[in-house]
C-alpha atoms as a PDB file:
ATOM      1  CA  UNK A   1      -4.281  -6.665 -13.061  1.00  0.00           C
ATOM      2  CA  UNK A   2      -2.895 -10.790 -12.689  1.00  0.00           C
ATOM      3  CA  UNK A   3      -2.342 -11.166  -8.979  1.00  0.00           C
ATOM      4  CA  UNK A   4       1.719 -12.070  -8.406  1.00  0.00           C
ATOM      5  CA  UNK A   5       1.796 -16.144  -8.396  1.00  0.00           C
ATOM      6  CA  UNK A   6       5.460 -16.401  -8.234  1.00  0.00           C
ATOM      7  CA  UNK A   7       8.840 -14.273  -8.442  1.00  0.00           C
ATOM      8  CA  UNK A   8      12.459 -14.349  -8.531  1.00  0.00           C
ATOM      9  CA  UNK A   9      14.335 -11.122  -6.845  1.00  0.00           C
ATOM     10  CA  UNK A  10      17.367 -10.399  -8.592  1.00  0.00           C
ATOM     11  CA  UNK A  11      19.476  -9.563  -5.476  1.00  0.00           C
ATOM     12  CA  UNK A  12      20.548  -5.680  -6.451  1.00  0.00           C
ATOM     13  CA  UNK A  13      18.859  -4.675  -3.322  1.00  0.00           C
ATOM     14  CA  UNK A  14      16.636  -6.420   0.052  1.00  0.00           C
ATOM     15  CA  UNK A  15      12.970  -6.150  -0.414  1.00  0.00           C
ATOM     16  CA  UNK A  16      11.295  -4.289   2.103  1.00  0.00           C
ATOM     17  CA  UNK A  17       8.609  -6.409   3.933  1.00  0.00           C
ATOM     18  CA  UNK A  18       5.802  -4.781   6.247  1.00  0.00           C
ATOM     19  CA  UNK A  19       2.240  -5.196   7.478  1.00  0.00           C
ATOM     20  CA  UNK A  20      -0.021  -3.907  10.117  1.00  0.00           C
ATOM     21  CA  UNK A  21       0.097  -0.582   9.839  1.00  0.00           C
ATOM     22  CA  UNK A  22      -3.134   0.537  10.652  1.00  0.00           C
ATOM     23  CA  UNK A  23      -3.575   3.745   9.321  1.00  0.00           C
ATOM     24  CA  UNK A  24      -7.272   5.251   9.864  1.00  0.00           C
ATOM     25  CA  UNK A  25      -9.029   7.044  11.731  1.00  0.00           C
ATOM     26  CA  UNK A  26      -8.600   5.429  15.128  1.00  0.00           C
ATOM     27  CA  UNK A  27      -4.730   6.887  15.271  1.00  0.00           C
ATOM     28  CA  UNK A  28      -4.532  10.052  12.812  1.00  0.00           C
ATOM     29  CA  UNK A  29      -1.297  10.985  14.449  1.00  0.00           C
ATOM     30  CA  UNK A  30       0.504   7.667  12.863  1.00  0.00           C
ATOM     31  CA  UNK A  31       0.035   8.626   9.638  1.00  0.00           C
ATOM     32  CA  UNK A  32       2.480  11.500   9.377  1.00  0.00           C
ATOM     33  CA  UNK A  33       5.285   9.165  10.586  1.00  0.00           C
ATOM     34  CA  UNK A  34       4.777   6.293   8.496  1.00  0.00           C
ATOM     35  CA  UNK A  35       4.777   8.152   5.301  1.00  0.00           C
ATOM     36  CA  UNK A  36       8.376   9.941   6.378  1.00  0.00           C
ATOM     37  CA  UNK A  37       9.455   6.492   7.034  1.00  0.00           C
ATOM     38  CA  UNK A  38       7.934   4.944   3.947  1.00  0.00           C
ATOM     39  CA  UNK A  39       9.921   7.533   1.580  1.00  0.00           C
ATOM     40  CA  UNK A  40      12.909   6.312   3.575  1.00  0.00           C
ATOM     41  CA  UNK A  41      12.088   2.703   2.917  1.00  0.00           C
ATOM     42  CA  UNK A  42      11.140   3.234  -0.778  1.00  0.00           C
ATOM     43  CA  UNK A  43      14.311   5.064  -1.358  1.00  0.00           C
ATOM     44  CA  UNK A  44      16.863   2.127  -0.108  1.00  0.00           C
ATOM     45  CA  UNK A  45      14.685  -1.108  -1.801  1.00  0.00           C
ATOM     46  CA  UNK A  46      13.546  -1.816  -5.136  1.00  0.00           C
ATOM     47  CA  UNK A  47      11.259  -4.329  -4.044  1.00  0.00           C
ATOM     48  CA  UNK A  48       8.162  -3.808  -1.344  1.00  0.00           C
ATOM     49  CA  UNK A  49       5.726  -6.459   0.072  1.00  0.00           C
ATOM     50  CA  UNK A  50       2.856  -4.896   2.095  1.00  0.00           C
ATOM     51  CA  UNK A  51       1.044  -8.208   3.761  1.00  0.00           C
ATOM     52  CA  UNK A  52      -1.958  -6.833   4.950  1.00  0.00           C
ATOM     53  CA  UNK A  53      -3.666  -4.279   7.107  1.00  0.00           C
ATOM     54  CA  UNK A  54      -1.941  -1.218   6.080  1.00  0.00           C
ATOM     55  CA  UNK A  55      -5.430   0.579   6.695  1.00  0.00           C
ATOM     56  CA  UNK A  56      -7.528  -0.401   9.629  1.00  0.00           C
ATOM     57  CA  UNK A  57     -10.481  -0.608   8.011  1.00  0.00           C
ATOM     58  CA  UNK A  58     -11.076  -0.204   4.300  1.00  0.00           C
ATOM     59  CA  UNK A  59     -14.520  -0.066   3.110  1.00  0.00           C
ATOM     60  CA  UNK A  60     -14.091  -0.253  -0.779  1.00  0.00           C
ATOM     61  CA  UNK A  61     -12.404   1.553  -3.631  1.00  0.00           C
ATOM     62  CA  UNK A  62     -14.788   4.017  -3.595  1.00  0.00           C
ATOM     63  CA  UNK A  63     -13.183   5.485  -0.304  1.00  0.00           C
ATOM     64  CA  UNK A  64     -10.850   7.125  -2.353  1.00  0.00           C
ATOM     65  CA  UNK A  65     -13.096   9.273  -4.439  1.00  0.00           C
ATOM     66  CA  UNK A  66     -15.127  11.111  -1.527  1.00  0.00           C
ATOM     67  CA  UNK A  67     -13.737  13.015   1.056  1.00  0.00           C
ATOM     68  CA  UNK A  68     -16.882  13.086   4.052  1.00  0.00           C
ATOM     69  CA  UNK A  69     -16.432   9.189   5.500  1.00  0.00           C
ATOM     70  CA  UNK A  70     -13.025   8.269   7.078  1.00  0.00           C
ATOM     71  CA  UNK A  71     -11.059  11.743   6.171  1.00  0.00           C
ATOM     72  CA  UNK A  72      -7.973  10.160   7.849  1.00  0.00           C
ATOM     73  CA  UNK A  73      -8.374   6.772   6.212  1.00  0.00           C
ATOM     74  CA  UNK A  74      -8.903   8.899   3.088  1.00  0.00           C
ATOM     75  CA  UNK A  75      -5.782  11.485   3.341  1.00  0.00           C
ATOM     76  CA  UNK A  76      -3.418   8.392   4.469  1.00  0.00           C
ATOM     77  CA  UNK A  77      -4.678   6.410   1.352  1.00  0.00           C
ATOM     78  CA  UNK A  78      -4.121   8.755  -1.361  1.00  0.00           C
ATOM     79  CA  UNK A  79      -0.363  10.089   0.086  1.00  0.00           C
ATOM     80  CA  UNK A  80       0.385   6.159   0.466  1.00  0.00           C
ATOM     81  CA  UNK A  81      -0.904   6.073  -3.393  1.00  0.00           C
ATOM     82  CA  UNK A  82       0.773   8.485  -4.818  1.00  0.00           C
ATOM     83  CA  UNK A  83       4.212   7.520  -3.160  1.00  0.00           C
ATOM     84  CA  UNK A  84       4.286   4.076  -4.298  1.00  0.00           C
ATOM     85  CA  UNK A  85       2.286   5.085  -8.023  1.00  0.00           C
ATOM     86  CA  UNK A  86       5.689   7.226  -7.801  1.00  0.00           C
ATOM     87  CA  UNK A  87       8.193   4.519  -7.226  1.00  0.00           C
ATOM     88  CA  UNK A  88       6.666   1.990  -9.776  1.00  0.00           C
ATOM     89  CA  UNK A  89       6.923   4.448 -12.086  1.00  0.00           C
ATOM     90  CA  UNK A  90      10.489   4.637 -11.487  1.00  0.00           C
ATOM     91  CA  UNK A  91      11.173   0.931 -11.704  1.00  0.00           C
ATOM     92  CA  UNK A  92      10.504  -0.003  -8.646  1.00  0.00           C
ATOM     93  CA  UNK A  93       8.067  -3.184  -7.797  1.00  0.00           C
ATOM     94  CA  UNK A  94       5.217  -3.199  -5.023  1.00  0.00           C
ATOM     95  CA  UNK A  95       2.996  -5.837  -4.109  1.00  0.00           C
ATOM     96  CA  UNK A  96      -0.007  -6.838  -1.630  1.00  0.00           C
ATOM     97  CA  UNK A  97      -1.462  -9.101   0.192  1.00  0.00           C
ATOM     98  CA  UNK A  98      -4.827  -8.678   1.901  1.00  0.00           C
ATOM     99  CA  UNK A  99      -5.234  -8.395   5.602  1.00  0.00           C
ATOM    100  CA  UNK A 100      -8.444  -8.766   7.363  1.00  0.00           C
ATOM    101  CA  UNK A 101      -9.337  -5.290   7.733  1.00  0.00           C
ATOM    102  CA  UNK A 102      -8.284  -4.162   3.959  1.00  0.00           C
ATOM    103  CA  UNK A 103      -9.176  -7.361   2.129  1.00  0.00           C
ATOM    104  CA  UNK A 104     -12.031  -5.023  -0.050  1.00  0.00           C
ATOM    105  CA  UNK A 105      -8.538  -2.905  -1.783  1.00  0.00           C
ATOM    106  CA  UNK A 106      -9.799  -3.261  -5.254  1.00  0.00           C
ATOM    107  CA  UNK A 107      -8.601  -2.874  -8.784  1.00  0.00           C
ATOM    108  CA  UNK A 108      -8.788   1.289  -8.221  1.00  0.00           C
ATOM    109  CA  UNK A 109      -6.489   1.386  -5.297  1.00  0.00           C
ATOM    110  CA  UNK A 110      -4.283  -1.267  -7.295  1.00  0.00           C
ATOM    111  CA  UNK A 111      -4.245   1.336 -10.370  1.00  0.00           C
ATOM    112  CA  UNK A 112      -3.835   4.591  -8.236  1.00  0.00           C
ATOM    113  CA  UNK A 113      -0.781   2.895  -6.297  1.00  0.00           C
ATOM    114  CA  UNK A 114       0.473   1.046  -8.548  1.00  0.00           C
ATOM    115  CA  UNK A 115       1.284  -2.407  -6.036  1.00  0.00           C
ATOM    116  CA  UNK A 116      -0.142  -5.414  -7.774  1.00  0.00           C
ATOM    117  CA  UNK A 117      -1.659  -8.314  -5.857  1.00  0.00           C
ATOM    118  CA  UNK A 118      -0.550 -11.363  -4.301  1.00  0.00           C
ATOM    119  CA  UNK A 119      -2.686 -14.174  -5.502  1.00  0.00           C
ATOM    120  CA  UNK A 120      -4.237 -15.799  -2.292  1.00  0.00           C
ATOM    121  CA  UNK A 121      -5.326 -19.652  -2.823  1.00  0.00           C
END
């Protein structure tokens, strides 16, 4: 997938900015909360930015295929992927910019959630 170089919003609705979530391990009980909120978010923008750190640490794309390391980094991941696969599929546009503690989100997490990269220079 091209990382995002440049866009124009068309103005039908605010884009939704956020970053530093966190989500992980080190506080399971924020996850719950953030995705309620998310579906709120997602349901009044047609545009989303995430600018880094949504997870606290993300050790690779391959995190999402296992289920024994990081089992709240894991569970947060693939409800936060399906929700946003969900509203690109309905015409909706998410993208992402790397943090320092997610900056290894790879091509499968890009696929699975369907947010395309920011290009970073």
């Amino acid at each position: 997938m091209r990382p995002l170089n440049s866009l124009v919003l068309d103005g039908a609705s605010e884009p939704l900015f956020f970053s530093d979530v966190h989500l992980g391990e080190e506080c399971p009980s924020l996850t719950e909360p953030f995705l309620a909120w998310l579906d709120k978010a997602l349901a009044s923008s047609k545009t989303v930015f995430i600018l880094g750190d949504l997870f606290n640490a993300w050790i690779g794309d391959d995190l999402l295929e296992q289920d024994r390391l990081f089992p709240e980094t894991v569970l947060a991941a693939r409800a936060v992927c399906q929700k946003l696969k969900a509203f690109t599929e309905a015409e909706g546009a998410a993208y992402f910019m790397a943090g320092n503690r997610d900056f290894l989100i790879g091509p499968n997490f890009f696929n699975r959630s369907g947010l395309r990269p920011i290009a970073q220079e």
